[in-house]
C-alpha atoms as a PDB file:
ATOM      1  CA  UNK A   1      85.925  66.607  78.917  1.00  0.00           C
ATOM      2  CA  UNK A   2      85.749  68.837  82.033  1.00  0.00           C
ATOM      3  CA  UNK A   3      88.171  71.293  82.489  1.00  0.00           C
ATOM      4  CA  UNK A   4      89.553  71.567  86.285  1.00  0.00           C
ATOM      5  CA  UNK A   5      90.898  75.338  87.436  1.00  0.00           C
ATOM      6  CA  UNK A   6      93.011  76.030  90.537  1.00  0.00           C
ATOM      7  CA  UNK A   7      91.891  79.597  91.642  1.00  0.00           C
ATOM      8  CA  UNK A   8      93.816  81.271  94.161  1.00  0.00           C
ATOM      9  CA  UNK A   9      94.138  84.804  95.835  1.00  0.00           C
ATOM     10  CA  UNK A  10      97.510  87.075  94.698  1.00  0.00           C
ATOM     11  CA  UNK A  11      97.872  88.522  97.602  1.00  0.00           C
ATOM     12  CA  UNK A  12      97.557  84.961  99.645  1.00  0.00           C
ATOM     13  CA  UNK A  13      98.245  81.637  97.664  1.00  0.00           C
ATOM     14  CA  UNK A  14      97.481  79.746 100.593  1.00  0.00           C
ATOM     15  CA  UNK A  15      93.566  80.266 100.043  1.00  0.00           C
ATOM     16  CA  UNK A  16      92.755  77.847  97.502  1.00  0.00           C
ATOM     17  CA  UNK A  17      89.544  76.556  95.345  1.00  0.00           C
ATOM     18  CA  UNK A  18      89.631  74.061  92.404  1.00  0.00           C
ATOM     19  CA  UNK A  19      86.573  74.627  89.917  1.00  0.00           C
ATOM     20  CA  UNK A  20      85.228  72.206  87.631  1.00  0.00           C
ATOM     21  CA  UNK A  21      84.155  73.568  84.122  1.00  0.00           C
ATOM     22  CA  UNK A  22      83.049  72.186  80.820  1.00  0.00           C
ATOM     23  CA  UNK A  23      84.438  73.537  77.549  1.00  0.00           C
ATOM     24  CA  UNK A  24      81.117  74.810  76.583  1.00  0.00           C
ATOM     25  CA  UNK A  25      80.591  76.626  79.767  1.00  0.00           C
ATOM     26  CA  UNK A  26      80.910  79.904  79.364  1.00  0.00           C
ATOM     27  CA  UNK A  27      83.252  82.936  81.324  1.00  0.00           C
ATOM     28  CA  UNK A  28      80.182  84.598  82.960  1.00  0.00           C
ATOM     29  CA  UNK A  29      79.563  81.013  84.141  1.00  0.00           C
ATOM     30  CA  UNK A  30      83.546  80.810  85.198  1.00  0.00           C
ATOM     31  CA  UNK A  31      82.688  84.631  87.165  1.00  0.00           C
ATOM     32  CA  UNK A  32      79.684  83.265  88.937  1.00  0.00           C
ATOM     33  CA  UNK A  33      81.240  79.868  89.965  1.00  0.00           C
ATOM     34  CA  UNK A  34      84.639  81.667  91.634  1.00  0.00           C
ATOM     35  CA  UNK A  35      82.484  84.668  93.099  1.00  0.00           C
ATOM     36  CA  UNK A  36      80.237  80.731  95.203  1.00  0.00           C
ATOM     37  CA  UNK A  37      83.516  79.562  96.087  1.00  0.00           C
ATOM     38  CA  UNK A  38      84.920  82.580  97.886  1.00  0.00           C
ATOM     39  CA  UNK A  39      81.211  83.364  98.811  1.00  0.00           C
ATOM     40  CA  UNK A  40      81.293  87.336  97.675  1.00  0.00           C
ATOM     41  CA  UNK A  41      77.807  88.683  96.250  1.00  0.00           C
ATOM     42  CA  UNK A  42      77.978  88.769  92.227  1.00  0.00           C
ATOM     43  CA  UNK A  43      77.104  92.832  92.612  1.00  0.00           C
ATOM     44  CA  UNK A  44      80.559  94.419  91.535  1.00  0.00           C
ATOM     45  CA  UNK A  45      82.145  94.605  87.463  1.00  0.00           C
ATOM     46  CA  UNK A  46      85.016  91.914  86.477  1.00  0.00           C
ATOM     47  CA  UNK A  47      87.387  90.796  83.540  1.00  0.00           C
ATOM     48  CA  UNK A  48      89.261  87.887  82.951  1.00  0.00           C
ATOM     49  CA  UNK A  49      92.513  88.643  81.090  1.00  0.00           C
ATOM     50  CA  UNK A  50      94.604  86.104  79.120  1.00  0.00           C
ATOM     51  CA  UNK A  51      97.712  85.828  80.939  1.00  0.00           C
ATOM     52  CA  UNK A  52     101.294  84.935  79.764  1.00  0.00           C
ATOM     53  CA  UNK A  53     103.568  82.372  82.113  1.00  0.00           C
ATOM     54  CA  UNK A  54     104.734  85.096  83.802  1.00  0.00           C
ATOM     55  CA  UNK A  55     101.446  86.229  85.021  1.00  0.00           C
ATOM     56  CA  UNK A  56     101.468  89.271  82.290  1.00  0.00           C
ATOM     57  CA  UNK A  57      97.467  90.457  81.651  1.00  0.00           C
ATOM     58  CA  UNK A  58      96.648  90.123  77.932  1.00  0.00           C
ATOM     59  CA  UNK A  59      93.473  90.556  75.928  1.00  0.00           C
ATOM     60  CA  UNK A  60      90.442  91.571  78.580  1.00  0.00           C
ATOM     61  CA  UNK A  61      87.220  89.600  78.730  1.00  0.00           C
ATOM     62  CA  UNK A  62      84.766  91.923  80.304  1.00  0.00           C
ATOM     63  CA  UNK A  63      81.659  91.622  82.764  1.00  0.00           C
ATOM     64  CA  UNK A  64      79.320  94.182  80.636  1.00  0.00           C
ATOM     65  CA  UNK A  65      80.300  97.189  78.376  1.00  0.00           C
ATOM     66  CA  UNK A  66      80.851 100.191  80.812  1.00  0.00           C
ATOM     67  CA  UNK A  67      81.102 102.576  77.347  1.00  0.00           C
ATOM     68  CA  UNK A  68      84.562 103.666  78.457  1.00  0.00           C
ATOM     69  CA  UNK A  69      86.723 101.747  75.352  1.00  0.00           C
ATOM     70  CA  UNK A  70      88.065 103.685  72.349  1.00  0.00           C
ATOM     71  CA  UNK A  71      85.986 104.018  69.800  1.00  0.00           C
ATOM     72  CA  UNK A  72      89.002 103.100  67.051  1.00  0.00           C
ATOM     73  CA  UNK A  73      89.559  99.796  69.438  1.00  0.00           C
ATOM     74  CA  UNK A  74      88.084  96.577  68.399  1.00  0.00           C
ATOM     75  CA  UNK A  75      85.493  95.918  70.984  1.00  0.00           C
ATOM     76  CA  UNK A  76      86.340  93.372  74.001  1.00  0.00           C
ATOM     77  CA  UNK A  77      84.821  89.923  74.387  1.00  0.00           C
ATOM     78  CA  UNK A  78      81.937  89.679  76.233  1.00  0.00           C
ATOM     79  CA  UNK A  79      82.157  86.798  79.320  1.00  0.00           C
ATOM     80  CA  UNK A  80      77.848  85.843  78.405  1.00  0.00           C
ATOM     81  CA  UNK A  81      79.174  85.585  74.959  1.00  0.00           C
ATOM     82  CA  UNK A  82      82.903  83.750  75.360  1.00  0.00           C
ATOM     83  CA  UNK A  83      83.179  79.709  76.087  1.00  0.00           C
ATOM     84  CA  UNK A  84      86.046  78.688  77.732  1.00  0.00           C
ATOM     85  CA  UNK A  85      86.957  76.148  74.800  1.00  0.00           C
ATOM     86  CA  UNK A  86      87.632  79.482  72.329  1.00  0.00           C
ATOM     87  CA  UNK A  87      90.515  80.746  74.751  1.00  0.00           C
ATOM     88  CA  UNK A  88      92.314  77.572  75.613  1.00  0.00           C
ATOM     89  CA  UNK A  89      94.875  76.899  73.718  1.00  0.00           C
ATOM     90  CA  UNK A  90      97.717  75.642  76.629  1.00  0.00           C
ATOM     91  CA  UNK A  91      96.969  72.371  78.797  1.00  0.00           C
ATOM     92  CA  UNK A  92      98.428  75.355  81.517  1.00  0.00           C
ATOM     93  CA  UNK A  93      96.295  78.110  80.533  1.00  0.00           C
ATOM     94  CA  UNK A  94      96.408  81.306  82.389  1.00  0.00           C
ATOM     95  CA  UNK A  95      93.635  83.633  83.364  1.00  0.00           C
ATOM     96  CA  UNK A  96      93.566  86.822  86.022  1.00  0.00           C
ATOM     97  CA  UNK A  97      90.517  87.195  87.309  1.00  0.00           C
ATOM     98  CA  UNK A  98      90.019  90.867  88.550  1.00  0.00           C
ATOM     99  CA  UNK A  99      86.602  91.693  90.432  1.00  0.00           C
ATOM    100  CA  UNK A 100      85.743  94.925  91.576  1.00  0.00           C
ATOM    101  CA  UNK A 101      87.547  97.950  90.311  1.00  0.00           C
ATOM    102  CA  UNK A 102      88.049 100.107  93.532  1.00  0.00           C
ATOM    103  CA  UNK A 103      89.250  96.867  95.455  1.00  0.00           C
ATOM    104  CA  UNK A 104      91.182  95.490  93.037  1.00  0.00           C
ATOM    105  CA  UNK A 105      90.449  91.977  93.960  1.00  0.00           C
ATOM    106  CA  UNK A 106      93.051  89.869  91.966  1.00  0.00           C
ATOM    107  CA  UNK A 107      92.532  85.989  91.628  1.00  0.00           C
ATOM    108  CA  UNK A 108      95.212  83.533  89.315  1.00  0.00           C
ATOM    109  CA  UNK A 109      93.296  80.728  87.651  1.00  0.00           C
ATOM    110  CA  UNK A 110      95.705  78.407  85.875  1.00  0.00           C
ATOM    111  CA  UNK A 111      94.387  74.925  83.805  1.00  0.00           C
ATOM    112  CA  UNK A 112      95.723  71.902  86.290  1.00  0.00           C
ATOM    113  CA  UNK A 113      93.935  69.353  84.589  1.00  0.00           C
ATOM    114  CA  UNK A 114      91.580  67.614  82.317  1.00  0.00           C
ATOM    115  CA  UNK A 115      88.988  65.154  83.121  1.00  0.00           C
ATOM    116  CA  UNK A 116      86.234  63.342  82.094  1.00  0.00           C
ATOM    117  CA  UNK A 117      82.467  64.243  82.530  1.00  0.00           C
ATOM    118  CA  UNK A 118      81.045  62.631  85.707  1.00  0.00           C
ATOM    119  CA  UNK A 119      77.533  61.202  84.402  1.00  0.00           C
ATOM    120  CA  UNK A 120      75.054  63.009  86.761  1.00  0.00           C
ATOM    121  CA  UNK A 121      77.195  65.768  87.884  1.00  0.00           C
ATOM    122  CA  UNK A 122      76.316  69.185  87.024  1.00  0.00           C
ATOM    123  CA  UNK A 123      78.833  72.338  86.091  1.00  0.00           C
ATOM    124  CA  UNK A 124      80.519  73.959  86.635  1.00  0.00           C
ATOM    125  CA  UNK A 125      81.092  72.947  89.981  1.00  0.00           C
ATOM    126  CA  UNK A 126      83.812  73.913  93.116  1.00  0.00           C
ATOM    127  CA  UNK A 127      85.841  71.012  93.884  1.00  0.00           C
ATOM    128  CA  UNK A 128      87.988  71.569  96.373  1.00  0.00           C
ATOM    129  CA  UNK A 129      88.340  74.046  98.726  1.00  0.00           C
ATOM    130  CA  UNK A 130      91.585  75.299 101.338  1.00  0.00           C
ATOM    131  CA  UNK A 131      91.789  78.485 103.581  1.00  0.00           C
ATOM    132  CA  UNK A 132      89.465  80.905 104.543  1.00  0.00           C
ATOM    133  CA  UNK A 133      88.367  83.640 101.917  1.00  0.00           C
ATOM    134  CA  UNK A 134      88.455  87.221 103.024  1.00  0.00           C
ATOM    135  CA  UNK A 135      85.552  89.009 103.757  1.00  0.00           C
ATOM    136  CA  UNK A 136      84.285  91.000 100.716  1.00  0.00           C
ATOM    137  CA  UNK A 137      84.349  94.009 102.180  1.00  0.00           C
ATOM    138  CA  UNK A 138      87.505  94.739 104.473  1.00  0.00           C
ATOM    139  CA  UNK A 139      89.577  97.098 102.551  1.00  0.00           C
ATOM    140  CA  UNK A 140      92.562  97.154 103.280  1.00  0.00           C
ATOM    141  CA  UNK A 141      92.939  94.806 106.321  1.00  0.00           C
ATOM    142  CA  UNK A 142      91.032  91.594 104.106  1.00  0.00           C
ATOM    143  CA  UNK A 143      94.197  89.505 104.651  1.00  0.00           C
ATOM    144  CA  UNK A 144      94.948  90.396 108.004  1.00  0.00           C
ATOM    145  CA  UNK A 145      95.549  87.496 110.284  1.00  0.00           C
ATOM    146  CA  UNK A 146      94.061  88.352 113.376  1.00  0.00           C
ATOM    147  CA  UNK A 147      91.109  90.737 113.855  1.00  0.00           C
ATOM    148  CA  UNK A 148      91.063  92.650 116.629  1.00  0.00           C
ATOM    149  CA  UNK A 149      88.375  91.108 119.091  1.00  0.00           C
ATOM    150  CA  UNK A 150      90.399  87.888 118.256  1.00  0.00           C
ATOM    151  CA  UNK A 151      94.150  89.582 119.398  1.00  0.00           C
ATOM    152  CA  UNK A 152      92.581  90.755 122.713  1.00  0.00           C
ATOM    153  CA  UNK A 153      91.416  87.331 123.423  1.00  0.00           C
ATOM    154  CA  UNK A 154      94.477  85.954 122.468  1.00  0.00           C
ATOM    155  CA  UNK A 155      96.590  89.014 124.793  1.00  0.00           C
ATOM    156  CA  UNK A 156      94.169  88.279 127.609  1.00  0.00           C
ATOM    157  CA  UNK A 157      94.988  84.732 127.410  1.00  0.00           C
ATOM    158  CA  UNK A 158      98.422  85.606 127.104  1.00  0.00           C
ATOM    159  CA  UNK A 159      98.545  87.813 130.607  1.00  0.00           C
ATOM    160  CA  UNK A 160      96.199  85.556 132.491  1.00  0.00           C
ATOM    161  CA  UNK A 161      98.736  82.949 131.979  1.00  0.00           C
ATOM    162  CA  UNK A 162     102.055  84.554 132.473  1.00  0.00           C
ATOM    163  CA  UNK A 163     103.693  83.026 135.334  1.00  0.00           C
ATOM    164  CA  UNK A 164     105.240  86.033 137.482  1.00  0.00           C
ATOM    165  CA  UNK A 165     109.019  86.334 137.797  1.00  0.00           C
ATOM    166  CA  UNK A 166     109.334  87.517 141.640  1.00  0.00           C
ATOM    167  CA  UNK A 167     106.716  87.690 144.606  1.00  0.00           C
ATOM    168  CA  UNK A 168     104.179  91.093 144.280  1.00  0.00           C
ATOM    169  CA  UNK A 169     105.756  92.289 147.518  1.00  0.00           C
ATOM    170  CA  UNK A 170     109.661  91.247 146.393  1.00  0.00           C
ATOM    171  CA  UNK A 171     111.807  94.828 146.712  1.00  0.00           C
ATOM    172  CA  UNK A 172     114.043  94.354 143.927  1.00  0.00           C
ATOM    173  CA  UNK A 173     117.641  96.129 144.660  1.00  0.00           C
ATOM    174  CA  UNK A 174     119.200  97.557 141.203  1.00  0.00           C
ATOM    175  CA  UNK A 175     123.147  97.697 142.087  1.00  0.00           C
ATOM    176  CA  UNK A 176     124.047 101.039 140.722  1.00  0.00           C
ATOM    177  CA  UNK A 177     128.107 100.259 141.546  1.00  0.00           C
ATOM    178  CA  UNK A 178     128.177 103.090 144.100  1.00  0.00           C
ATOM    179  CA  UNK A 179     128.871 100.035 146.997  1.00  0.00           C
ATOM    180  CA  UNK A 180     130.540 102.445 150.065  1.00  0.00           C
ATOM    181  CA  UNK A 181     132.684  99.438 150.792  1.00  0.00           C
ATOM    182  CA  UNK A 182     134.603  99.962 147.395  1.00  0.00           C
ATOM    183  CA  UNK A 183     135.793 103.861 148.065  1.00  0.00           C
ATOM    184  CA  UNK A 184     138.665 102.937 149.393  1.00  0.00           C
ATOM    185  CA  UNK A 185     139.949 100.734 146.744  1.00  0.00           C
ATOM    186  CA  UNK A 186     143.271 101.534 144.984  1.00  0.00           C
ATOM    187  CA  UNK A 187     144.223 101.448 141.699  1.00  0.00           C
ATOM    188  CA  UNK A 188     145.197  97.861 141.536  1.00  0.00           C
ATOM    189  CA  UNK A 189     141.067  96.731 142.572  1.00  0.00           C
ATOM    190  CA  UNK A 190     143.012  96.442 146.508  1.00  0.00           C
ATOM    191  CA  UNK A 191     140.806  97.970 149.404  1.00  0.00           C
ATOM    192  CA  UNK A 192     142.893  98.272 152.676  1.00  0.00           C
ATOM    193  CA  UNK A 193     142.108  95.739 154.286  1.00  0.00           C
ATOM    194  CA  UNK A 194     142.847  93.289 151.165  1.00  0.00           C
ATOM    195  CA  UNK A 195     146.301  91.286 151.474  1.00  0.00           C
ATOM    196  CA  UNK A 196     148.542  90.386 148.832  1.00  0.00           C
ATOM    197  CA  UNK A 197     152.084  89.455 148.726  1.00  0.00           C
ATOM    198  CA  UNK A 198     154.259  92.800 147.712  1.00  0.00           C
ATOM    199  CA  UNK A 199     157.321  90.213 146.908  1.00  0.00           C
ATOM    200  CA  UNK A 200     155.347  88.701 144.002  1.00  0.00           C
ATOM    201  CA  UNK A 201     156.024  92.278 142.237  1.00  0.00           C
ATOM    202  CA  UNK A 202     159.603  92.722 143.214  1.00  0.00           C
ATOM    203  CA  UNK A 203     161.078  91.098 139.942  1.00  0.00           C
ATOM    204  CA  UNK A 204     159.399  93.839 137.953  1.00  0.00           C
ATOM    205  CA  UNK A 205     161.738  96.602 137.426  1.00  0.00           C
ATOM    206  CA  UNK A 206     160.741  99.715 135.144  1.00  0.00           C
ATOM    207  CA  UNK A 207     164.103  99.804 133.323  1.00  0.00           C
ATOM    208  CA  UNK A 208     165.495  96.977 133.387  1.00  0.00           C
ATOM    209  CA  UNK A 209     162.444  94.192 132.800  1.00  0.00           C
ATOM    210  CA  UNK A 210     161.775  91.113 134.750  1.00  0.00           C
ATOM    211  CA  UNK A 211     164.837  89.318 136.337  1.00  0.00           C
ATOM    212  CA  UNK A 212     166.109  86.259 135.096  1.00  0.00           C
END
């Protein structure tokens, strides 16, 4: 049986591989297969951890021994020395893959499905593969959308294109509501030479309220 992983980014589930691996394969071989599909260079310490369904790290499968457990702690599993059949136990089983301490690189694999062995076909092998990994080494701008050459393309493009609003040589006239013509108005919005009919207010009386 072959054993088929989708591996994706935490920070960016939309960058996606699916690895093929047989149960006898081991998790150094799982390491090296993930670090050719998202094309980083193999140089940097990792650990799988078990994972619960809520994404919770468990027991840690390391890289190499870095001397830094407790000595009263039962030693961690070795990835050379682990085979993926001895830590599947769920046709949905969880790993997080963690590569490189300072970056903190943080992959989900989760169990999709099992197959059988292609005759011929040699594994562990990638798949499928969707979106653009992140170059190894960007810090903290490795998921950024746009680099920067890229957005002043895209702003000169932007500019060069912009249709303009008004001729180069228009005047524009801001009205400021200081119009001479309206000094004169009264109180009613009534300049002085504005007409109106002075009967059409003669049925208002302050006392005693519109006539009948």
């Amino acid at each position: 049986m072959i054993y088929r992983f989708k591996v994706w980014f935490e920070e960016d589930e939309d960058i996606v591989r699916w690895v093929d691996i047989k149960p006898s394969n081991t998790f150094l071989q799982f390491h090296e297969i993930i670090q050719d599909a998202i094309s980083f260079d193999k140089k940097e310490p990792a650990s799988f951890y078990l994972s619960d369904d809520n994404w919770k790290k468990r027991m840690e499968i390391i890289l190499m021994d870095m001397g830094m457990d407790d000595e009263n702690a039962d030693p961690k599993p070795l990835m050379k020395d682990s085979r993926m059949r001895d830590f599947i136990n769920d046709p949905h089983q969880r790993f997080i893959y963690v590569y490189d301490f300072l970056q903190m690189w943080t992959l989900y694999c989760e169990l999709v499905q099992i197959l059988d062995e292609e005759n011929g076909k040699s594994y562990p092998s990638i798949f499928r593969s969707i979106g653009k990994a992140p170059r190894q080494h960007e810090g903290s701008n490795r998921f950024k959308i746009v680099d920067d050459a890229e957005f002043e393309e895209l702003a000169a493009k932007m500019i060069a294109n912009r249709k303009p609003t008004a001729a180069p040589d228009e005047e524009l006239v801001m009205d400021d509501g200081s119009d001479d013509d309206d000094e004169d108005d009264d109180e009613f919005g009534f300049g002085d030479d504005d007409d109106y009919d002075a009967g059409d207010l003669t049925d208002f009386h302050e006392d005693e309220g519109p006539k009948a």
